[in-house]
Protein backbone atom coordinates (compact mmCIF):
# COMPACT_ATOMS: atom_id res chain seq x y z
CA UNK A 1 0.00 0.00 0.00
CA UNK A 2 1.28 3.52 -0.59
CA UNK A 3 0.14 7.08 -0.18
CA UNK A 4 0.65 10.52 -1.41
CA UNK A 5 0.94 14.08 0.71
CA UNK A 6 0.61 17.19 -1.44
CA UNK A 7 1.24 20.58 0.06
CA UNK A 8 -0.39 23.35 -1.68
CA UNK A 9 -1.04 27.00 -1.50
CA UNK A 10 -3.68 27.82 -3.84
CA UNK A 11 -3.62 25.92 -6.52
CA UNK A 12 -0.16 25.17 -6.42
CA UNK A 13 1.01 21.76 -4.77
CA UNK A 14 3.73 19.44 -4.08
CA UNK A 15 3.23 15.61 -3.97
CA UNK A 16 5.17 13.57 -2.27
CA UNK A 17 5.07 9.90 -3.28
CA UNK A 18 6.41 7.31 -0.79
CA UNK A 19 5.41 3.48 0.39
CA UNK A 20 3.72 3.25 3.90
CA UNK A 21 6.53 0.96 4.92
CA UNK A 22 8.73 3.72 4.88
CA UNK A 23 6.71 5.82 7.64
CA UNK A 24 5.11 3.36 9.44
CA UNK A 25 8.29 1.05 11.90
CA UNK A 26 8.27 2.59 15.49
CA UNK A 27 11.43 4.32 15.19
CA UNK A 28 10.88 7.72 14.62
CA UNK A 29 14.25 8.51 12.91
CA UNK A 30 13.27 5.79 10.34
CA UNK A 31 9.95 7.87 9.42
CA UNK A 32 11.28 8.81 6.29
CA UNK A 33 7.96 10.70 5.56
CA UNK A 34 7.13 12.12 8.92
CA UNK A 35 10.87 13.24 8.60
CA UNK A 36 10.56 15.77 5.25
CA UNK A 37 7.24 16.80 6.65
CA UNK A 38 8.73 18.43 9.55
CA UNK A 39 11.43 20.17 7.80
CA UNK A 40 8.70 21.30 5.18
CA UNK A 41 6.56 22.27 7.86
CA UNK A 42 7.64 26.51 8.26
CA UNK A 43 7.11 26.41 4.66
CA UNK A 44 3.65 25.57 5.26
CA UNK A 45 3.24 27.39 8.29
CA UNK A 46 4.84 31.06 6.95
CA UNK A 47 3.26 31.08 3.37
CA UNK A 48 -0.20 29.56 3.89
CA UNK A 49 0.58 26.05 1.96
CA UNK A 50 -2.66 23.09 2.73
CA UNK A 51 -1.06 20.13 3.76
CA UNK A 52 -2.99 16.75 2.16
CA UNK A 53 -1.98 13.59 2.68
CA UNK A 54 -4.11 10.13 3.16
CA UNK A 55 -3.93 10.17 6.76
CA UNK A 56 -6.80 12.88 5.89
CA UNK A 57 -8.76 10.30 3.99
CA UNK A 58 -12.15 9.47 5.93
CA UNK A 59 -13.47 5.90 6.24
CA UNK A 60 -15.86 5.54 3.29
CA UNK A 61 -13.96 7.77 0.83
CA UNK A 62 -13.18 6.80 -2.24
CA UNK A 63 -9.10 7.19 -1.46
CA UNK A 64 -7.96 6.67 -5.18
CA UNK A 65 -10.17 9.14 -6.21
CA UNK A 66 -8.49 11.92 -3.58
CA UNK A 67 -5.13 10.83 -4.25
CA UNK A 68 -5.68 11.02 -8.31
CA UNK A 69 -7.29 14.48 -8.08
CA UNK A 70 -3.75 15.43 -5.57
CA UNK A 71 -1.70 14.01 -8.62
CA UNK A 72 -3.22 16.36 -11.34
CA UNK A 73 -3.23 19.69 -9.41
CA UNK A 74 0.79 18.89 -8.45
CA UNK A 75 3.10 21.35 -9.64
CA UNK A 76 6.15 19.45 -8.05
CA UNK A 77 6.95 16.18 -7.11
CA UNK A 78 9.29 14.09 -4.20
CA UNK A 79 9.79 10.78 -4.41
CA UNK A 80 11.10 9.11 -1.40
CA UNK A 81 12.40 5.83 -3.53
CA UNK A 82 13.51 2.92 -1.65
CA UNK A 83 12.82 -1.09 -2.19
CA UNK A 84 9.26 -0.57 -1.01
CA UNK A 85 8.86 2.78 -3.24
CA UNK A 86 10.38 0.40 -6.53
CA UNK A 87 8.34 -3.36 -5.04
CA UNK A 88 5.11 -1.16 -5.17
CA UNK A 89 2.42 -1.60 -7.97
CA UNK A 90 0.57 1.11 -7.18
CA UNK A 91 3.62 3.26 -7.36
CA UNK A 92 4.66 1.78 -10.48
CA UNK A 93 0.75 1.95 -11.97
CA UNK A 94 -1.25 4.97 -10.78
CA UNK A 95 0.83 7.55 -9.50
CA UNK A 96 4.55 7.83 -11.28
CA UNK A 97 2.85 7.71 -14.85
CA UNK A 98 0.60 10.60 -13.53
CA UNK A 99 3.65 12.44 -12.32
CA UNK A 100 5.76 11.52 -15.60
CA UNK A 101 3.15 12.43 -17.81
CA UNK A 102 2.45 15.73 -16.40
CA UNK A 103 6.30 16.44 -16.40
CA UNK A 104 6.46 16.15 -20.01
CA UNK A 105 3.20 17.96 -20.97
CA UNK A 106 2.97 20.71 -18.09
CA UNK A 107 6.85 20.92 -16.60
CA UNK A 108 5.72 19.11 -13.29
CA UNK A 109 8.98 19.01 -11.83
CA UNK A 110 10.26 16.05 -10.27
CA UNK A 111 12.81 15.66 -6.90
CA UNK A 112 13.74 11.89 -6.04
CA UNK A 113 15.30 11.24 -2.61
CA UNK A 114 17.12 7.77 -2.15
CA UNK A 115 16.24 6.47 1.00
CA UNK A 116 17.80 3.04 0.89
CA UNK A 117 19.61 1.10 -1.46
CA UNK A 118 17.43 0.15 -4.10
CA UNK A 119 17.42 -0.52 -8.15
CA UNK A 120 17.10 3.20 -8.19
CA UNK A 121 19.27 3.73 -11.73
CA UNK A 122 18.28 0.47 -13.04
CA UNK A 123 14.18 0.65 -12.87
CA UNK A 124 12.37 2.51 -15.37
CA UNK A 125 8.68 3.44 -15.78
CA UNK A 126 6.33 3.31 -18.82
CA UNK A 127 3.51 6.04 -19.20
CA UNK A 128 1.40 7.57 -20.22
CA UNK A 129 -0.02 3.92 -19.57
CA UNK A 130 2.62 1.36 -16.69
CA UNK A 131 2.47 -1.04 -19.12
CA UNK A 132 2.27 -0.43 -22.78
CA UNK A 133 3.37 3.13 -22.49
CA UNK A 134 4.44 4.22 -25.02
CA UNK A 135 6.76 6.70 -23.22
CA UNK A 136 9.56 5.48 -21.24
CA UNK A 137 11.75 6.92 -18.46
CA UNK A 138 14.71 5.38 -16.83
CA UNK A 139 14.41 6.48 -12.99
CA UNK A 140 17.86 7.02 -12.71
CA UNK A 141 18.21 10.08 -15.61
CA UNK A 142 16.61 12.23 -12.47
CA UNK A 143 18.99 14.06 -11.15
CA UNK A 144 18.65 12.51 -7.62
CA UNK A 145 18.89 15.17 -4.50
CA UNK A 146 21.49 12.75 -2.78
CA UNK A 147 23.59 10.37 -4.82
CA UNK A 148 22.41 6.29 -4.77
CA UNK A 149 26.04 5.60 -3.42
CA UNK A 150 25.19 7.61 -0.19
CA UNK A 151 21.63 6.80 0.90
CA UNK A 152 19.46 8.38 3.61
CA UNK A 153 20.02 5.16 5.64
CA UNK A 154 23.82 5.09 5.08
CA UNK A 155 24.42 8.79 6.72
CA UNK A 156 24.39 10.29 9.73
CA UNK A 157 20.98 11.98 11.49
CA UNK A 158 22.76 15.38 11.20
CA UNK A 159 23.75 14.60 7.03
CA UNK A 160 20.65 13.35 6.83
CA UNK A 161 18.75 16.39 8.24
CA UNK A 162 20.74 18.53 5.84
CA UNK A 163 19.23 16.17 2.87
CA UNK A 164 15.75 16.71 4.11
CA UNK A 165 16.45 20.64 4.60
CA UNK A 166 18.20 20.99 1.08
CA UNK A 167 14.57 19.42 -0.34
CA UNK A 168 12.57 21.94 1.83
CA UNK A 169 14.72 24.80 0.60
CA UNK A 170 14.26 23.48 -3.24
CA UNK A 171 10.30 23.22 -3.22
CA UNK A 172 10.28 26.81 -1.16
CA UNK A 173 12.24 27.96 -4.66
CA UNK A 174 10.22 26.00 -6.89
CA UNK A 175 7.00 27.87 -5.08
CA UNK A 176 7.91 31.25 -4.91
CA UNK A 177 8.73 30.53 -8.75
CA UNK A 178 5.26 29.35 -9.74
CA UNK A 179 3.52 31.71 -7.80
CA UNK A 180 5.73 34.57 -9.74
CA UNK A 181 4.89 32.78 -12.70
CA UNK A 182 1.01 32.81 -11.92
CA UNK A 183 1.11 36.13 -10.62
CA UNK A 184 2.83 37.42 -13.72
CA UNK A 185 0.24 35.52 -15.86
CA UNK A 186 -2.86 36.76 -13.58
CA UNK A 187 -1.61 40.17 -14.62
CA UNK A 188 -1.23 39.67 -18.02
CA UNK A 189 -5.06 38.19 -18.68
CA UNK A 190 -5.94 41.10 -16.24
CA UNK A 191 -4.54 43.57 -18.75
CA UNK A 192 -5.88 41.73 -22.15
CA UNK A 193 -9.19 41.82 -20.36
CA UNK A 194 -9.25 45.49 -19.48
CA UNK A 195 -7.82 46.06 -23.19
CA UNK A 196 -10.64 44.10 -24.43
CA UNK A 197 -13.20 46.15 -22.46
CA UNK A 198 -11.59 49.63 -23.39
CA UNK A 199 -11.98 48.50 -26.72
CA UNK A 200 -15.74 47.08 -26.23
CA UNK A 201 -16.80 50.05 -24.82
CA UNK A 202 -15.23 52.13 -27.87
CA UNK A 203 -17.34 50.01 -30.29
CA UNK A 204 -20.16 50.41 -27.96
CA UNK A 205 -20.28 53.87 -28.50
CA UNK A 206 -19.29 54.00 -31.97
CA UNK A 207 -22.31 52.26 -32.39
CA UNK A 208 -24.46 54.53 -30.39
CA UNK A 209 -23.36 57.49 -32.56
CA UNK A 210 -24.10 55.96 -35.77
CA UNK A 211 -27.64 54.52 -34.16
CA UNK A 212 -28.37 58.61 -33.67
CA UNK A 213 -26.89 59.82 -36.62
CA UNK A 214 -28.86 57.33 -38.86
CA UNK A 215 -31.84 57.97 -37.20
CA UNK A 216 -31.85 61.29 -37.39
CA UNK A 217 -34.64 61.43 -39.94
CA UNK A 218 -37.08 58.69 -38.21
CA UNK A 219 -40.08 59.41 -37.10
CA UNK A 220 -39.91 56.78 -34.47
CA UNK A 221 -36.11 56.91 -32.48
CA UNK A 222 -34.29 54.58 -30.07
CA UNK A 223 -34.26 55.93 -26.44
CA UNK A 224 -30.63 53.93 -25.59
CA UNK A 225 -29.71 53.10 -22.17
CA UNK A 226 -26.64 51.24 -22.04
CA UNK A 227 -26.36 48.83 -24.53
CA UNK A 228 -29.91 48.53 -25.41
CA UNK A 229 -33.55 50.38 -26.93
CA UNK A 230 -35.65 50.51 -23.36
CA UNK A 231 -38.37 50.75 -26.14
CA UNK A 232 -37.87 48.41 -28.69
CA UNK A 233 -35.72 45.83 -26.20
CA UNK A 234 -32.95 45.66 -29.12
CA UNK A 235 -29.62 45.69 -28.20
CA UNK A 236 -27.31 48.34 -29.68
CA UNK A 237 -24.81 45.83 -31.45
CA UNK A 238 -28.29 44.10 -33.38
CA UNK A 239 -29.43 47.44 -34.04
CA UNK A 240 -26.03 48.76 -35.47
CA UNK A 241 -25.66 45.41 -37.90
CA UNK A 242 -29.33 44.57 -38.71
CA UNK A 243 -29.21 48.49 -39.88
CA UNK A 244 -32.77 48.67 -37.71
CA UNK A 245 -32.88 52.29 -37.64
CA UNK A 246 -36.48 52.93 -37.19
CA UNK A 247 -37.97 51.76 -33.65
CA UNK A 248 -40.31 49.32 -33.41
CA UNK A 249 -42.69 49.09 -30.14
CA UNK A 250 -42.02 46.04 -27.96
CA UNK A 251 -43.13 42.73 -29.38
CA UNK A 252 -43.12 43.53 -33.18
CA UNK A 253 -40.24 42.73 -35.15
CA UNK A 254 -37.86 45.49 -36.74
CA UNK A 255 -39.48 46.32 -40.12
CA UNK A 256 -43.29 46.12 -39.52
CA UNK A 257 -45.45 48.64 -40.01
């Protein structure tokens, strides 16, 4: 069995993918999960990032269904790979062909972490679909955060905390980066939108004028109020390109006498 955790401000999130054996033996050093989440924790406190993981999922919820919908909103993933991370199927099936697709079609940006020795540079994963693919990835061309020669449980507590606080210091960059990126593009549809209304409300009364100047000569005119006739109910842009000059009463159509 494994699980995900996906930390998130927003709409931006971070999944971590590990296997519950690797968080769940009663030492605490040897909580490889609990472990990252502590260092990530000021991260989450200090910018407002939602913490999710599957400890969160309630009896009667459907758990692949919450852990799917983590895995398409992530804009970063961790991998905390060890023997149980590489023995799992639903590792190897559901969630790193998520992750791999969405790294080659939206830049999801992927961190592995060696916990143990493991067939970390031998095992690779198929995707779009784990087993016919047709994309393939060879685990070990991701640049690893420590090197498989010097694992998490070959170092020190102290190395290792320095491991787990160089990963907490990546995804606070990685963040700050995609919120830049999304603030950046927020402004940018902010301004087409604004342009776009400038120029609506240019046409608008473009369209006004030549309603009054064409009408000029009608014995029946168009009282406009905004963008419509209050006394024909036609809106200026139909009156401008249906050329109905003359105003009818309500309920007859443009042209009858």
């Amino acid at each position: 069995m494994t699980a995900g955790l996906a930390i998130r401000r927003i709409s931006v999130s971070v999944f971590v993918c590990y296997a519950h054996a690797d968080n769940s033996v009663t030492n605490p050093q040897l909580r490889w999960l609990d472990r990252l989440l502590e260092f990530v924790r000021p991260i989450v406190r200090y910018e407002e990032l939602v913490a999710w993981s599957d400890k969160e999922i309630r009896p009667g919820d459907l758990w692949h269904t919450e852990i799917k919908t983590q895995l398409e909103s992530a804009r970063a993933a961790v991998l905390l790979v060890s023997p149980a991370f590489l023995a799992s199927d639903y590792i190897a099936r559901s969630e790193v062909p998520v992750l791999l697709k969405r790294a080659k079609e939206r830049g999801l940006r992927i961190l592995p972490v060696i916990v143990s020795p493991c067939l970390y540079e031998e095992t690779r994963f198929k995707y779009p679909d784990w087993k016919s693919g047709p994309d393939e990835l060879m685990l070990g061309s991701l640049q690893s955060i420590n090197p498989p020669s010097r694992t998490l449980v070959e170092m020190t507590e102290g190395e290792q905390n320095r491991v787990f606080l160089t990963v907490a210091r990546q995804l606070d960059t990685w963040l700050k980066e995609d919120l830049d990126q999304r603030q950046r593009q927020i402004e940018a549809d902010e301004a087409r939108r604004e342009k776009a209304r400038i120029k609506y409300l240019k046409d608008l009364e473009e369209m006004r004028h030549q309603i009054e100047v064409e009408s000029d000569g009608e014995t029946s005119k168009h009282v406009i109020v905004g963008e419509i006739c209050t006394a024909c109910g036609n809106s200026v842009a139909a009156i401008a390109h249906f050329k109905w000059f003359r105003c009818q009463p309500l309920g007859r159509a443009p042209g009858m006498q």
